[in-house]
Structures are given as C-alpha cells and as structure tokens.
C-alpha atoms as a PDB file:
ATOM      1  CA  UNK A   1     -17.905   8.120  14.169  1.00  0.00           C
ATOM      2  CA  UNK A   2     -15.168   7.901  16.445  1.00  0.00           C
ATOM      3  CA  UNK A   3     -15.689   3.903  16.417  1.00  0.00           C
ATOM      4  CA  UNK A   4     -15.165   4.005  12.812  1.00  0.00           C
ATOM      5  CA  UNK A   5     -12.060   6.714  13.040  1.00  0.00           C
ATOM      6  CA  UNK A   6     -10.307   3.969  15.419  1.00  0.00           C
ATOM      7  CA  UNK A   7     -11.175   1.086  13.475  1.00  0.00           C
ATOM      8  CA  UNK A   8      -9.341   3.268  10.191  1.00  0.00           C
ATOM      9  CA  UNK A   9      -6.360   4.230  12.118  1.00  0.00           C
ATOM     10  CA  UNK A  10      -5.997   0.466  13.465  1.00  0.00           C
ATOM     11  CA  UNK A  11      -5.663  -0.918   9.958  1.00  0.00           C
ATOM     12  CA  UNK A  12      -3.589   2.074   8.566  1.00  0.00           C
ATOM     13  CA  UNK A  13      -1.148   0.915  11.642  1.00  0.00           C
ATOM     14  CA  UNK A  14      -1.354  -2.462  10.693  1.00  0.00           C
ATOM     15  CA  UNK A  15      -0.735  -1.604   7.000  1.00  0.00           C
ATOM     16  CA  UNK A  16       2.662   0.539   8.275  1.00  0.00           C
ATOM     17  CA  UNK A  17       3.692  -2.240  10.171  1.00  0.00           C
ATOM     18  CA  UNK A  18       2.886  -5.095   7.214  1.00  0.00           C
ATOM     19  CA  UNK A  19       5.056  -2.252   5.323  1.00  0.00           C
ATOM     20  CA  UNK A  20       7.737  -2.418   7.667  1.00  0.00           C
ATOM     21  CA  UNK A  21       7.893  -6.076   7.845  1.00  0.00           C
ATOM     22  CA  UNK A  22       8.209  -6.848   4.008  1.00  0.00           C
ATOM     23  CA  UNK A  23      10.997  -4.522   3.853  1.00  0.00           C
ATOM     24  CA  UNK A  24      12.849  -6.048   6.876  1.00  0.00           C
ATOM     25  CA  UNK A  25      12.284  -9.256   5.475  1.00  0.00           C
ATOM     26  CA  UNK A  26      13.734  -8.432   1.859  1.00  0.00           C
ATOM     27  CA  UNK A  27      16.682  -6.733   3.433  1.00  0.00           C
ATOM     28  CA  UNK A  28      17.639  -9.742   5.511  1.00  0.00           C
ATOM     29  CA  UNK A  29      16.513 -12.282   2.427  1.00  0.00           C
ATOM     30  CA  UNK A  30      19.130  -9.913   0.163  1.00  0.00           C
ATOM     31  CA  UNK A  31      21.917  -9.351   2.395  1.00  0.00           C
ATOM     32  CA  UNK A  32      21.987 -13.477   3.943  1.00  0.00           C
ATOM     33  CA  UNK A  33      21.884 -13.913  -0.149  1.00  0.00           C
ATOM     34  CA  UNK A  34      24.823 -11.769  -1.016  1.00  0.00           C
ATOM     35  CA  UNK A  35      26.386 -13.474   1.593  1.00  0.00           C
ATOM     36  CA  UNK A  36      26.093 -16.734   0.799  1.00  0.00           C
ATOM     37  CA  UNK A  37      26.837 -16.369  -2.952  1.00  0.00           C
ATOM     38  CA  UNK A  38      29.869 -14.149  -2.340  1.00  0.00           C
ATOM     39  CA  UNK A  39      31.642 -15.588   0.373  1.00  0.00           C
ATOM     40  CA  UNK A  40      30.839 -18.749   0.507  1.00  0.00           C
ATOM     41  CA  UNK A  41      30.009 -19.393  -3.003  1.00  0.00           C
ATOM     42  CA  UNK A  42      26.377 -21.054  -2.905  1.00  0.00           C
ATOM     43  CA  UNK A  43      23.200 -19.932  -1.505  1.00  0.00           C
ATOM     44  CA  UNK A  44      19.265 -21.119  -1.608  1.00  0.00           C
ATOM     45  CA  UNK A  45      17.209 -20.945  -5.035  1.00  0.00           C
ATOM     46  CA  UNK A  46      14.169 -19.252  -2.788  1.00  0.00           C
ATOM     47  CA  UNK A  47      15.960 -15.877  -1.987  1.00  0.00           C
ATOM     48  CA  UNK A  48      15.409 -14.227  -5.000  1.00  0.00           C
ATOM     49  CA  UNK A  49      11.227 -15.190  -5.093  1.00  0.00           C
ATOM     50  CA  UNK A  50      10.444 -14.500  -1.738  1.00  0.00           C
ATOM     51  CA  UNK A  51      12.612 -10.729  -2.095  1.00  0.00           C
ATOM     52  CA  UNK A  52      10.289 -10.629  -5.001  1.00  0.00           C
ATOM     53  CA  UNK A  53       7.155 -11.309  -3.142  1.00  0.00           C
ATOM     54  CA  UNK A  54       8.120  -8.373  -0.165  1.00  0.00           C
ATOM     55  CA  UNK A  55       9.236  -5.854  -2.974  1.00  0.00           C
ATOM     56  CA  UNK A  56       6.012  -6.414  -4.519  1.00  0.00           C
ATOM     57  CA  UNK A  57       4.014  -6.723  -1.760  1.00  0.00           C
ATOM     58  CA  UNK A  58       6.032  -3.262   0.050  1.00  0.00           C
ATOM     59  CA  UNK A  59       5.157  -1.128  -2.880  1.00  0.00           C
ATOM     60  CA  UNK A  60       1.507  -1.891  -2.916  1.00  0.00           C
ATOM     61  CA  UNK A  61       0.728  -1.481   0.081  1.00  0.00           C
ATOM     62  CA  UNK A  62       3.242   1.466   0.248  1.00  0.00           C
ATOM     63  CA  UNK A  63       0.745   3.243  -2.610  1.00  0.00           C
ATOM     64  CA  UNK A  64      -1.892   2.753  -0.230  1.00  0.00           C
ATOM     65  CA  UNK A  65      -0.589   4.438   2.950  1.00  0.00           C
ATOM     66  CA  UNK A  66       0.202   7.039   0.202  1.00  0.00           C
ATOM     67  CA  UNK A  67      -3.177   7.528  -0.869  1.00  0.00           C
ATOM     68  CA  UNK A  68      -4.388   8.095   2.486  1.00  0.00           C
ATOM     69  CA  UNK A  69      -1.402  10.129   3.245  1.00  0.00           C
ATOM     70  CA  UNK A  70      -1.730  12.181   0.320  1.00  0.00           C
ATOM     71  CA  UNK A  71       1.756  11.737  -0.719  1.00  0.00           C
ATOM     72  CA  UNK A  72       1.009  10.624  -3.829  1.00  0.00           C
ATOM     73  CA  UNK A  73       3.155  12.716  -7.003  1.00  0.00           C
ATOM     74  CA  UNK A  74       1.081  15.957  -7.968  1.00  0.00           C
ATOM     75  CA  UNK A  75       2.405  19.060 -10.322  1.00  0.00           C
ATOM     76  CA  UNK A  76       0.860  22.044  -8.595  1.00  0.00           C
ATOM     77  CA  UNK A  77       2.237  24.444 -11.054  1.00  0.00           C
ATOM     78  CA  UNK A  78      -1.067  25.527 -12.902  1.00  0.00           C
ATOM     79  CA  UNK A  79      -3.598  24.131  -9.442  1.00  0.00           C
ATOM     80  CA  UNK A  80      -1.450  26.204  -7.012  1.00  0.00           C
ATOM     81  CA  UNK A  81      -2.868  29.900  -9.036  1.00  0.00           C
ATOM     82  CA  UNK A  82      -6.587  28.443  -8.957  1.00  0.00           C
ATOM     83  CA  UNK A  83      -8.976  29.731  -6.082  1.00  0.00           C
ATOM     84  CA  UNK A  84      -9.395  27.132  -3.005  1.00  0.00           C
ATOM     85  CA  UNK A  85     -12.587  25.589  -3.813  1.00  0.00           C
ATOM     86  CA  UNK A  86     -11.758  24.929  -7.447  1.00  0.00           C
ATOM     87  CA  UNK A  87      -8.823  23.138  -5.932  1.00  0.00           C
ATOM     88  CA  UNK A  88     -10.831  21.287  -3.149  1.00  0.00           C
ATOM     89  CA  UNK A  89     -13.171  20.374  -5.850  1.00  0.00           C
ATOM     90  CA  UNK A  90     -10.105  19.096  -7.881  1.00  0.00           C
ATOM     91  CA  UNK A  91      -8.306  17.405  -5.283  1.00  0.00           C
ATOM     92  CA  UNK A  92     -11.492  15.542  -4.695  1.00  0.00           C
ATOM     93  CA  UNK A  93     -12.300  14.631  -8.058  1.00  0.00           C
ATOM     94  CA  UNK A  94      -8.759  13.069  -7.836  1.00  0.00           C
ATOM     95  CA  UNK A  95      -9.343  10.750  -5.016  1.00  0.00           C
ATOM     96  CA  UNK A  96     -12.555   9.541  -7.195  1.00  0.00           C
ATOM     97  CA  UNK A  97     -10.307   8.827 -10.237  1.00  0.00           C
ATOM     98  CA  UNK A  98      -7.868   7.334  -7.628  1.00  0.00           C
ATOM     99  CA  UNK A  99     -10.846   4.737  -6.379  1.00  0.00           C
ATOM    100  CA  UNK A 100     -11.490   3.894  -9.937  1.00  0.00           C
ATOM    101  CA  UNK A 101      -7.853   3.016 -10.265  1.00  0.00           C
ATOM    102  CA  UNK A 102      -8.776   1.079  -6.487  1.00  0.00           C
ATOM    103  CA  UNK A 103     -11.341  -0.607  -8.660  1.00  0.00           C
ATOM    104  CA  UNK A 104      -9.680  -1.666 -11.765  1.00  0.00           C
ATOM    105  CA  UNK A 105      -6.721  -3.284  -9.438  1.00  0.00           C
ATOM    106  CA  UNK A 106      -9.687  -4.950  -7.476  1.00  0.00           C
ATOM    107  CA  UNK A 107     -11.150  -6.610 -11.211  1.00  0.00           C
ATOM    108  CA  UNK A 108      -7.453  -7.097 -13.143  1.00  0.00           C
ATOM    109  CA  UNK A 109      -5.989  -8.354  -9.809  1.00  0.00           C
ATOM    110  CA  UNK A 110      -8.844 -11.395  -9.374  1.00  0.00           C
ATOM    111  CA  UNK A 111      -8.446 -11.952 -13.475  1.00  0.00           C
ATOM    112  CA  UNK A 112      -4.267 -12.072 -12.960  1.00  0.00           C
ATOM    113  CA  UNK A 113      -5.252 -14.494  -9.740  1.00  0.00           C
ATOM    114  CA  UNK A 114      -7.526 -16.510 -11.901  1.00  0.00           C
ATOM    115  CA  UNK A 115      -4.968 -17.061 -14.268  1.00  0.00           C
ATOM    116  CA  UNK A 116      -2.158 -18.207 -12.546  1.00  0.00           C
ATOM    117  CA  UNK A 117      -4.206 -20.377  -9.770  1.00  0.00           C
ATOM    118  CA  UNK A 118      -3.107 -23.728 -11.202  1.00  0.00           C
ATOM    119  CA  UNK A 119       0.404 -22.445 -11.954  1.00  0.00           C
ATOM    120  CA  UNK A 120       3.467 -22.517  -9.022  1.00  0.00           C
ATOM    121  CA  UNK A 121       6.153 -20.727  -8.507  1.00  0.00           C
ATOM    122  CA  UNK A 122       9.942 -22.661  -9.729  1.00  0.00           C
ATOM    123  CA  UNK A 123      11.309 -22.557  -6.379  1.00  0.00           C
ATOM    124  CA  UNK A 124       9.039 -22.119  -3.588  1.00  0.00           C
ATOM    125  CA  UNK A 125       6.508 -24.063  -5.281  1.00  0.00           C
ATOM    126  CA  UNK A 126       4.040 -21.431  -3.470  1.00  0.00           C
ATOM    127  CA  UNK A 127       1.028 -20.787  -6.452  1.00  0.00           C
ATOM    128  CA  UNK A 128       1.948 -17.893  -8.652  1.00  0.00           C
ATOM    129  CA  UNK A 129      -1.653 -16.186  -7.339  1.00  0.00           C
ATOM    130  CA  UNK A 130       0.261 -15.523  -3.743  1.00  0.00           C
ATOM    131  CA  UNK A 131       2.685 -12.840  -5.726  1.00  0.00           C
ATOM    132  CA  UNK A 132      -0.775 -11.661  -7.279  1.00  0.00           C
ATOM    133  CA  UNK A 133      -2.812 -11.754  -4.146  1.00  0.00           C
ATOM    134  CA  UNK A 134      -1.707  -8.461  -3.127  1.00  0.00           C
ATOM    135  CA  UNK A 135      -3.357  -6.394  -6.477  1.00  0.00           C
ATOM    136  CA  UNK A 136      -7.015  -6.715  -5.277  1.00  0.00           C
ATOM    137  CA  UNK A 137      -6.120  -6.316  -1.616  1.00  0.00           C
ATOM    138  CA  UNK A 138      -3.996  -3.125  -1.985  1.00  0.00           C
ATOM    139  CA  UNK A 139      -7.089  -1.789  -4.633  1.00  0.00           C
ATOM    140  CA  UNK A 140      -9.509  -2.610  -2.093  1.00  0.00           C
ATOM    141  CA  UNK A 141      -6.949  -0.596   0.207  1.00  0.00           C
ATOM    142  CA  UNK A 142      -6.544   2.262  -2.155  1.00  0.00           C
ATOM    143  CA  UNK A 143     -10.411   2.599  -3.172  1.00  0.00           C
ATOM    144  CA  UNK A 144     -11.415   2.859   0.479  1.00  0.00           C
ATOM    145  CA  UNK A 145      -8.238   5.178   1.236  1.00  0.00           C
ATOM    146  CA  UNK A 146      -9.177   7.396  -1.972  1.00  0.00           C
ATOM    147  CA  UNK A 147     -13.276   7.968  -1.008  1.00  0.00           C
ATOM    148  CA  UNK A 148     -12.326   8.311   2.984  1.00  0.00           C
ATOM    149  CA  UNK A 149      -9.461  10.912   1.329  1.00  0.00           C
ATOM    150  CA  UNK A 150     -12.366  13.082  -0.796  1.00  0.00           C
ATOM    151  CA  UNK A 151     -15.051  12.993   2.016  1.00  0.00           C
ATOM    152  CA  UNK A 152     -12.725  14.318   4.110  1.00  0.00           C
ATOM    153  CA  UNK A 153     -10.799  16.844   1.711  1.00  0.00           C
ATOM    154  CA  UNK A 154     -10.167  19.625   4.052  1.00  0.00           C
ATOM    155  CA  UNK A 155      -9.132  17.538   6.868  1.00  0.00           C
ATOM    156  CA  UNK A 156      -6.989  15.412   8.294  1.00  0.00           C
ATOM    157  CA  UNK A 157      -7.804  11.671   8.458  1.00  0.00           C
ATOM    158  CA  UNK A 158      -5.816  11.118  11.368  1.00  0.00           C
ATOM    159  CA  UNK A 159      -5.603  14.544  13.297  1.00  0.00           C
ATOM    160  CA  UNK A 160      -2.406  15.003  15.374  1.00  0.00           C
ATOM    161  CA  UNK A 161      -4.224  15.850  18.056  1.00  0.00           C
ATOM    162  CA  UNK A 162      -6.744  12.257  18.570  1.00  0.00           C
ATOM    163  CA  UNK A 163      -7.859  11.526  21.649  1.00  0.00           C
ATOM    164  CA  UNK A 164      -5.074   8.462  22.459  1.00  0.00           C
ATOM    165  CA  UNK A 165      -2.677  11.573  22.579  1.00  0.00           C
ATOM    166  CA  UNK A 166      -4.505  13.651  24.619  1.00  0.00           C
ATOM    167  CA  UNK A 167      -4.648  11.132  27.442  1.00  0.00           C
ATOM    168  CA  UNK A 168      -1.465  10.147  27.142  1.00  0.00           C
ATOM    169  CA  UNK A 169      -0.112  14.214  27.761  1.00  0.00           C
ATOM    170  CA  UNK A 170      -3.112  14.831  30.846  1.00  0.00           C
END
C-alpha cells in the first residue's frame, strides 16, 4: 500500500509541477508578446496558440489536483446541518459523479481528438488534436483522483505527516 501511496504522490507532484510549468510558460509567451507588439511594433503569429495551449492545458490539469485536493466549489449550506455519515455518504457519492464526469472527458476528449486529427493549427502547424490531447488525459486524471478521493473519504490522501517527513525531522 505504501508502494502505491508513493507512486500517487509522485504523479500528483509531477502534475503540480506540469501545472507550474504551463503557467510559467504562458506568462513569459504573454509578456515577450506584449512586448514585442507594443514597443517594438511586431511580434510572432505563434504567441497567441501556444498561450492557448498552456491556458488550456493549466486549467485541466489544475481541475485535477483539485479533485484530489478537494478544492473543488461546494455550497454547504443545507450538507453542513446533516449528520456526519449522511455527509460522508454524500461527499462520496460526489467523487462517483465526479469519475463519471472523469469518464465522459475520457470518451468526448478521444471523439474531439478524432475529429480534428487531420486538421493543423494556422500558425504552429502543430495538429489541432495536441490542444485536445489534454481532455482524455486530465479525465483519466480526474476519474482516478475522484475514486482514490471516495475510498478514502475520511482521510487524507497525502497525510502531512508521510514517512519522507518523518525522516527528514529524526
């Protein structure tokens, strides 16, 4: 089990840092842009796809971490006056309808893919399917984030207290 707990917290680390990359990149891609077409009055015709491709790519896998995060938007206004299990029970059932949405991004991602194989983007000429690549990898992402989530309702998927902590502080 704890194999499997470091394998998880591996790829949600990798998934932070993907997260931290697009955005870099789209910052630097935006600003150099502004740049260019403000002060010096031209810039390149691939700025504005590739920010594209990190914005796109940052919020999916953003909605992801979130999942497994549980930062997700919820109302608790009525759930918060319900007794504990029947919100446990909720709060799972949640995280089920959460990996069916996992699911349909999986399906409708591959379909979007299929469509747009064949077509290319205007000025990257990169295929339209690598903008689209990211729907059935971040629903993969979020189904597998959503049923390790409800398995493990009452706990914490990463506790603070894991054992690369502990021998780092003895």
């Amino acid at each position: 089990m704890n194999l499997l707990r470091n394998i998880c917290r591996t790829l949600f680390k990798a998934l932070e840092w993907f997260a931290i990359i697009c955005m870099v990149v789209l910052t630097l891609i935006v600003f150099m842009d502004v740049i260019l077409r403000y002060i010096f009055k031209q810039g390149f015709s691939w700025t504005q796809e590739i920010a594209t491709l990190m914005l796109v790519w940052f919020s999916f896998i953003g909605m992801a971490i979130g999942v497994l995060e549980k930062i997700h938007i919820s109302i608790e206004m009525f759930t918060s006056k319900l007794p504990g299990k029947v919100i446990t029970v909720l709060e799972c059932f949640n995280h089920i309808l959460i990996a069916v949405f996992g699911g349909a991004m999986i399906y409708f991602g591959a379909v979007i893919m299929d469509m747009t194989k064949l077509s290319t983007m205007p000025a990257t000429k990169l295929p339209s399917s690598v903008l689209y690549i990211i729907l059935p990898l971040s629903g993969v992402l979020v189904l597998l984030n959503a049923v390790l989530v409800a398995a493990r309702q009452d706990k914490k998927i990463f506790p603070e207290n894991s054992p690369e902590k502990e021998d780092h502080n003895a």
